[in-house]
PDB file of N, CA and C in Angstrom:
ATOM      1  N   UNK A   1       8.972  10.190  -2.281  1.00  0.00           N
ATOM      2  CA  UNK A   1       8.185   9.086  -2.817  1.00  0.00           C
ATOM      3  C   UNK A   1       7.138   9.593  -3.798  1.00  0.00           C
ATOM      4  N   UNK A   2       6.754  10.905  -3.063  1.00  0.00           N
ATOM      5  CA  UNK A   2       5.606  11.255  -4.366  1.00  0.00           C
ATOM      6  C   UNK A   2       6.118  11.535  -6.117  1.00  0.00           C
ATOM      7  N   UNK A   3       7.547  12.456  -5.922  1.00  0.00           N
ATOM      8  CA  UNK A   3       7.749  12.451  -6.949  1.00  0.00           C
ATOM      9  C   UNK A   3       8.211  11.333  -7.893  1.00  0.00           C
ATOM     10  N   UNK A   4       8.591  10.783  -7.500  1.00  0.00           N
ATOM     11  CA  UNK A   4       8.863   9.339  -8.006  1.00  0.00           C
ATOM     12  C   UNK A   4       7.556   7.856  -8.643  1.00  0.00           C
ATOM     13  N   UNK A   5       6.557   8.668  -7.602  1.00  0.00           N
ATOM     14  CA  UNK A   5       5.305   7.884  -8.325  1.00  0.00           C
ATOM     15  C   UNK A   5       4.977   8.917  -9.460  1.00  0.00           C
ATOM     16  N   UNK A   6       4.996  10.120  -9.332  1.00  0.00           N
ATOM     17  CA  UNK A   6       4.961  10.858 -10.624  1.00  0.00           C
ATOM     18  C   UNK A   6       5.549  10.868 -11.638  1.00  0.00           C
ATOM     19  N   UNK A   7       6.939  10.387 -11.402  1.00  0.00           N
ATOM     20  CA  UNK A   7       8.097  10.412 -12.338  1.00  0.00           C
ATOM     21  C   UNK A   7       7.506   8.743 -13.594  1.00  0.00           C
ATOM     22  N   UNK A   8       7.130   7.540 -12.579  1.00  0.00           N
ATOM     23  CA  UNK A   8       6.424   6.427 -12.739  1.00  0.00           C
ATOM     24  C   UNK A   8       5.382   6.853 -14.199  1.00  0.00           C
ATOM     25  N   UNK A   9       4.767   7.509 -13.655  1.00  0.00           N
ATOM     26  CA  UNK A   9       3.613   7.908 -14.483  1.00  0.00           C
ATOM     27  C   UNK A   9       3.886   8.433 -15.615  1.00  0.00           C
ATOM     28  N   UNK A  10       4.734   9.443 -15.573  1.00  0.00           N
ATOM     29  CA  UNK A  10       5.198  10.025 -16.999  1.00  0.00           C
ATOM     30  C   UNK A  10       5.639   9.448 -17.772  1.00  0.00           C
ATOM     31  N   UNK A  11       6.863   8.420 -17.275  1.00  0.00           N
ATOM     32  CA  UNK A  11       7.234   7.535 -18.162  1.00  0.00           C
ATOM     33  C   UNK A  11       6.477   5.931 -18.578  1.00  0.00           C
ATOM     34  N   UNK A  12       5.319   5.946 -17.641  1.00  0.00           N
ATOM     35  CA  UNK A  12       4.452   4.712 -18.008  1.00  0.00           C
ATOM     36  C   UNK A  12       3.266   5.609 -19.622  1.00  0.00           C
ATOM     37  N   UNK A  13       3.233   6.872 -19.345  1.00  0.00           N
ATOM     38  CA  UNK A  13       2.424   7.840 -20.475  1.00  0.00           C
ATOM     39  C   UNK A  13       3.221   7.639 -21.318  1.00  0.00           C
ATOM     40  N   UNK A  14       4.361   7.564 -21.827  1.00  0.00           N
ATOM     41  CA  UNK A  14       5.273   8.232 -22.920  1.00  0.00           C
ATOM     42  C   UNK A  14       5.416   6.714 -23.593  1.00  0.00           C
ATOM     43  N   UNK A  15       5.466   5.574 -22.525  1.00  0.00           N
ATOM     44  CA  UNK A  15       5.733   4.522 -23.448  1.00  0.00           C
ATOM     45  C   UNK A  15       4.821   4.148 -23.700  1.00  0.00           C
ATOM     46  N   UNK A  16       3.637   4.241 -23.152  1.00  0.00           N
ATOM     47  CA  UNK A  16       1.947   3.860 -24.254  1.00  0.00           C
ATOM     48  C   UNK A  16       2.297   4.661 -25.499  1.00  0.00           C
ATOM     49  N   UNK A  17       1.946   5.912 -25.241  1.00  0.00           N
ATOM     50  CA  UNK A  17       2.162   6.611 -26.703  1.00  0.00           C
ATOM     51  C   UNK A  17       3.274   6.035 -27.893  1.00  0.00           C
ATOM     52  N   UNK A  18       4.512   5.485 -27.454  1.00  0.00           N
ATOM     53  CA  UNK A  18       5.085   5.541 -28.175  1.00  0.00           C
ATOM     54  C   UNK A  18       4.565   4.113 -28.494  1.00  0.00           C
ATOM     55  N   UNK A  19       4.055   3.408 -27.932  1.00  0.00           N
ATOM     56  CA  UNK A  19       4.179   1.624 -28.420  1.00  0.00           C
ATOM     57  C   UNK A  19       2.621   2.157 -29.234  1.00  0.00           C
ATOM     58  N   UNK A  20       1.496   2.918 -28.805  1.00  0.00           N
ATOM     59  CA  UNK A  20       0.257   3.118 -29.846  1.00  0.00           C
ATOM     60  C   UNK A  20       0.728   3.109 -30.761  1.00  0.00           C
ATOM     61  N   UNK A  21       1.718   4.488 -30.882  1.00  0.00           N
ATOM     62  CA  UNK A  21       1.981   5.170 -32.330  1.00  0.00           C
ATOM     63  C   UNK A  21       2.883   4.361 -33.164  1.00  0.00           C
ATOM     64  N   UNK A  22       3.818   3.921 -32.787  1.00  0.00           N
ATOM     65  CA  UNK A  22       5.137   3.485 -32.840  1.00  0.00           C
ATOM     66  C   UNK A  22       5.141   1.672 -33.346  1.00  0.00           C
ATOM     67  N   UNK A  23       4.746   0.840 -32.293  1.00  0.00           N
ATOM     68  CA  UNK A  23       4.392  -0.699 -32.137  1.00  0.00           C
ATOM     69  C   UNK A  23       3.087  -1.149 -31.937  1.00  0.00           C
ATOM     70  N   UNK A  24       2.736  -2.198 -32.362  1.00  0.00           N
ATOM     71  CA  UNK A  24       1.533  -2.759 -31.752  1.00  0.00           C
ATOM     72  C   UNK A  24       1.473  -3.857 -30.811  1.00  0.00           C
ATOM     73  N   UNK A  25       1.949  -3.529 -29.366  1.00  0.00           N
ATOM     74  CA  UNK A  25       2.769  -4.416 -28.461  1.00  0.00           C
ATOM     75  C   UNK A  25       0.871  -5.324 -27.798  1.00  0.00           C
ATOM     76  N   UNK A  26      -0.053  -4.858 -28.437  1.00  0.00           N
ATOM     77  CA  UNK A  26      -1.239  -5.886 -27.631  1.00  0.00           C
ATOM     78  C   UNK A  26      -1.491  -4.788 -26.332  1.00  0.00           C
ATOM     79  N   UNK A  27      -2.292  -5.504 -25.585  1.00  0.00           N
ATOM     80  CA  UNK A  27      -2.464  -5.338 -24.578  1.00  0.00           C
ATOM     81  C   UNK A  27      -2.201  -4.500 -23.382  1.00  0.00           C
ATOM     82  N   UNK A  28      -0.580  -4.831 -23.537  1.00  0.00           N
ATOM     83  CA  UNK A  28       0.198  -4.143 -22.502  1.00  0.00           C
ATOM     84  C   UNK A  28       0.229  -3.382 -22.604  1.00  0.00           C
ATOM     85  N   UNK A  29       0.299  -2.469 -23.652  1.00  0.00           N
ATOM     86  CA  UNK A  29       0.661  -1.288 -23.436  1.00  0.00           C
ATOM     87  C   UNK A  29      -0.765  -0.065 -22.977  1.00  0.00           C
ATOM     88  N   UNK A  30      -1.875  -0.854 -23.352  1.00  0.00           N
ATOM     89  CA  UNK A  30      -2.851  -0.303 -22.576  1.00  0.00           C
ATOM     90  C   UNK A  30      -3.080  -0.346 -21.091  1.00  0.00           C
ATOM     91  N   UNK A  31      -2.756  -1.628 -20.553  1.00  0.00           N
ATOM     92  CA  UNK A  31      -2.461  -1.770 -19.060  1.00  0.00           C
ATOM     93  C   UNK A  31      -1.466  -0.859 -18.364  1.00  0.00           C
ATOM     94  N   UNK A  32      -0.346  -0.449 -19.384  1.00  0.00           N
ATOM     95  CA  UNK A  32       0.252   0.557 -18.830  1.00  0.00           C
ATOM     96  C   UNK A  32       0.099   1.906 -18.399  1.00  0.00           C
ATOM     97  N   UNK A  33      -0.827   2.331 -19.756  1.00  0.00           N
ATOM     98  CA  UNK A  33      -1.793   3.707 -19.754  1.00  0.00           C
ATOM     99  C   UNK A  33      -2.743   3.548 -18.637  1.00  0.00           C
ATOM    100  N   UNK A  34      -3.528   2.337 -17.839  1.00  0.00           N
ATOM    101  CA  UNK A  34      -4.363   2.526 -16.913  1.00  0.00           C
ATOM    102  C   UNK A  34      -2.829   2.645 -15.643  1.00  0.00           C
ATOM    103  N   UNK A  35      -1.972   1.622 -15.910  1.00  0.00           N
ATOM    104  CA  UNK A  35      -1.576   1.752 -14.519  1.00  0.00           C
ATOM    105  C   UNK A  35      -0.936   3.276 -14.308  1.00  0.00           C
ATOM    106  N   UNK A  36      -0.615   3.923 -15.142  1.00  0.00           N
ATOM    107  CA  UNK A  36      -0.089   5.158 -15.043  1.00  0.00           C
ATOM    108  C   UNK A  36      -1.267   6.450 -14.634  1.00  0.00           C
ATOM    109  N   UNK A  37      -2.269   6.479 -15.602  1.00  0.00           N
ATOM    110  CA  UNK A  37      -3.778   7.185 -14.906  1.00  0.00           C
ATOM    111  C   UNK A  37      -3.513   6.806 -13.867  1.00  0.00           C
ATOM    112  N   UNK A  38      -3.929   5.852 -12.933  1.00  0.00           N
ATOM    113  CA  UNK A  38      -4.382   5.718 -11.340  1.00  0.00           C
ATOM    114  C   UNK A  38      -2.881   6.203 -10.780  1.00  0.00           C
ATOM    115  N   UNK A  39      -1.744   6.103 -11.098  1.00  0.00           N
ATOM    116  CA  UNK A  39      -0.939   6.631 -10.298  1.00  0.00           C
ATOM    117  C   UNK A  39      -0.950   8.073 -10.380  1.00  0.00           C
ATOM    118  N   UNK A  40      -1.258   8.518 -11.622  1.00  0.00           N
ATOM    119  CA  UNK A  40      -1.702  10.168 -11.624  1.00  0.00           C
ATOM    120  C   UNK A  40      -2.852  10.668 -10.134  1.00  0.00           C
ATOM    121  N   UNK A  41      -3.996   9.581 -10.543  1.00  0.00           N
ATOM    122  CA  UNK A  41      -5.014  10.109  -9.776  1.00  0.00           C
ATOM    123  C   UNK A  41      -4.797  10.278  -8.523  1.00  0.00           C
ATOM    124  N   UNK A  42      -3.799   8.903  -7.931  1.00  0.00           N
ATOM    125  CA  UNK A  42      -3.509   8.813  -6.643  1.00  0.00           C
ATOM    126  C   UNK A  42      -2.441  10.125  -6.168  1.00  0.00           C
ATOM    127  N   UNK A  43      -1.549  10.239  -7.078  1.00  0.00           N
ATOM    128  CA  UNK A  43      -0.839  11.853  -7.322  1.00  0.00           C
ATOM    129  C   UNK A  43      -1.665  12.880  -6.316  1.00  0.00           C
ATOM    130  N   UNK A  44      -2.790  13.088  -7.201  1.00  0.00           N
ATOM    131  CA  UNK A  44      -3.651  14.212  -6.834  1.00  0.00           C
ATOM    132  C   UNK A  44      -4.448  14.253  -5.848  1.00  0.00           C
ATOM    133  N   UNK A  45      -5.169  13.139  -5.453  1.00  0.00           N
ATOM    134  CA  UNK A  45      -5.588  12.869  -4.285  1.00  0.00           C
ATOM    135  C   UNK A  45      -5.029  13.074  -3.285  1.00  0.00           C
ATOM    136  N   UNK A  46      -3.407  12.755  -3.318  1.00  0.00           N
ATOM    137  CA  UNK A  46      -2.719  12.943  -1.946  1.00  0.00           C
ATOM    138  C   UNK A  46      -2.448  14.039  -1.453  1.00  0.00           C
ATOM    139  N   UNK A  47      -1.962  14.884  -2.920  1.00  0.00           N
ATOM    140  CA  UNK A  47      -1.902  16.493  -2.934  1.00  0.00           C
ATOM    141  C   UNK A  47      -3.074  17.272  -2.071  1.00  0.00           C
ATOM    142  N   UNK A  48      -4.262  17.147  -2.711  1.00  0.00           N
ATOM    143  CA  UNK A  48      -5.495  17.442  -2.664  1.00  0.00           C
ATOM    144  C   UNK A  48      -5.621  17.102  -0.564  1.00  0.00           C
ATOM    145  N   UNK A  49      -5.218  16.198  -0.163  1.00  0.00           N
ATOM    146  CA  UNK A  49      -5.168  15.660   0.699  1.00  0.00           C
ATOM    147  C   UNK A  49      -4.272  16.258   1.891  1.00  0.00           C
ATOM    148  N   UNK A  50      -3.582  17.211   1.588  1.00  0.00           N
ATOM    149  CA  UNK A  50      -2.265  17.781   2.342  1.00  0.00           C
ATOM    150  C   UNK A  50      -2.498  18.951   2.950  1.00  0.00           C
TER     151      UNK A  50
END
């Protein structure tokens, strides 16, 4: 499960970047960049946690 919330994250990072650089999709694609941070953070926390 963890890697898979990680896996989440990378690809929630890659499609901000690409919709910044790439599209100007609004909004979403910033909501994506937060929801992907907190799944990072939560990442590390759990690690951190073990």
């Amino acid at each position: 499960m963890g890697n898979l919330l990680y896996l989440v994250a990378v690809v929630l990072i890659i499609a901000w970047a690409i919709g910044y650089f790439g599209y100007q999709a609004g909004g979403l694609i910033h909501i994506l960049l937060v929801i992907a941070v907190i799944a990072i953070i939560l990442k590390v926390i759990r690690r951190a946690a073990d």
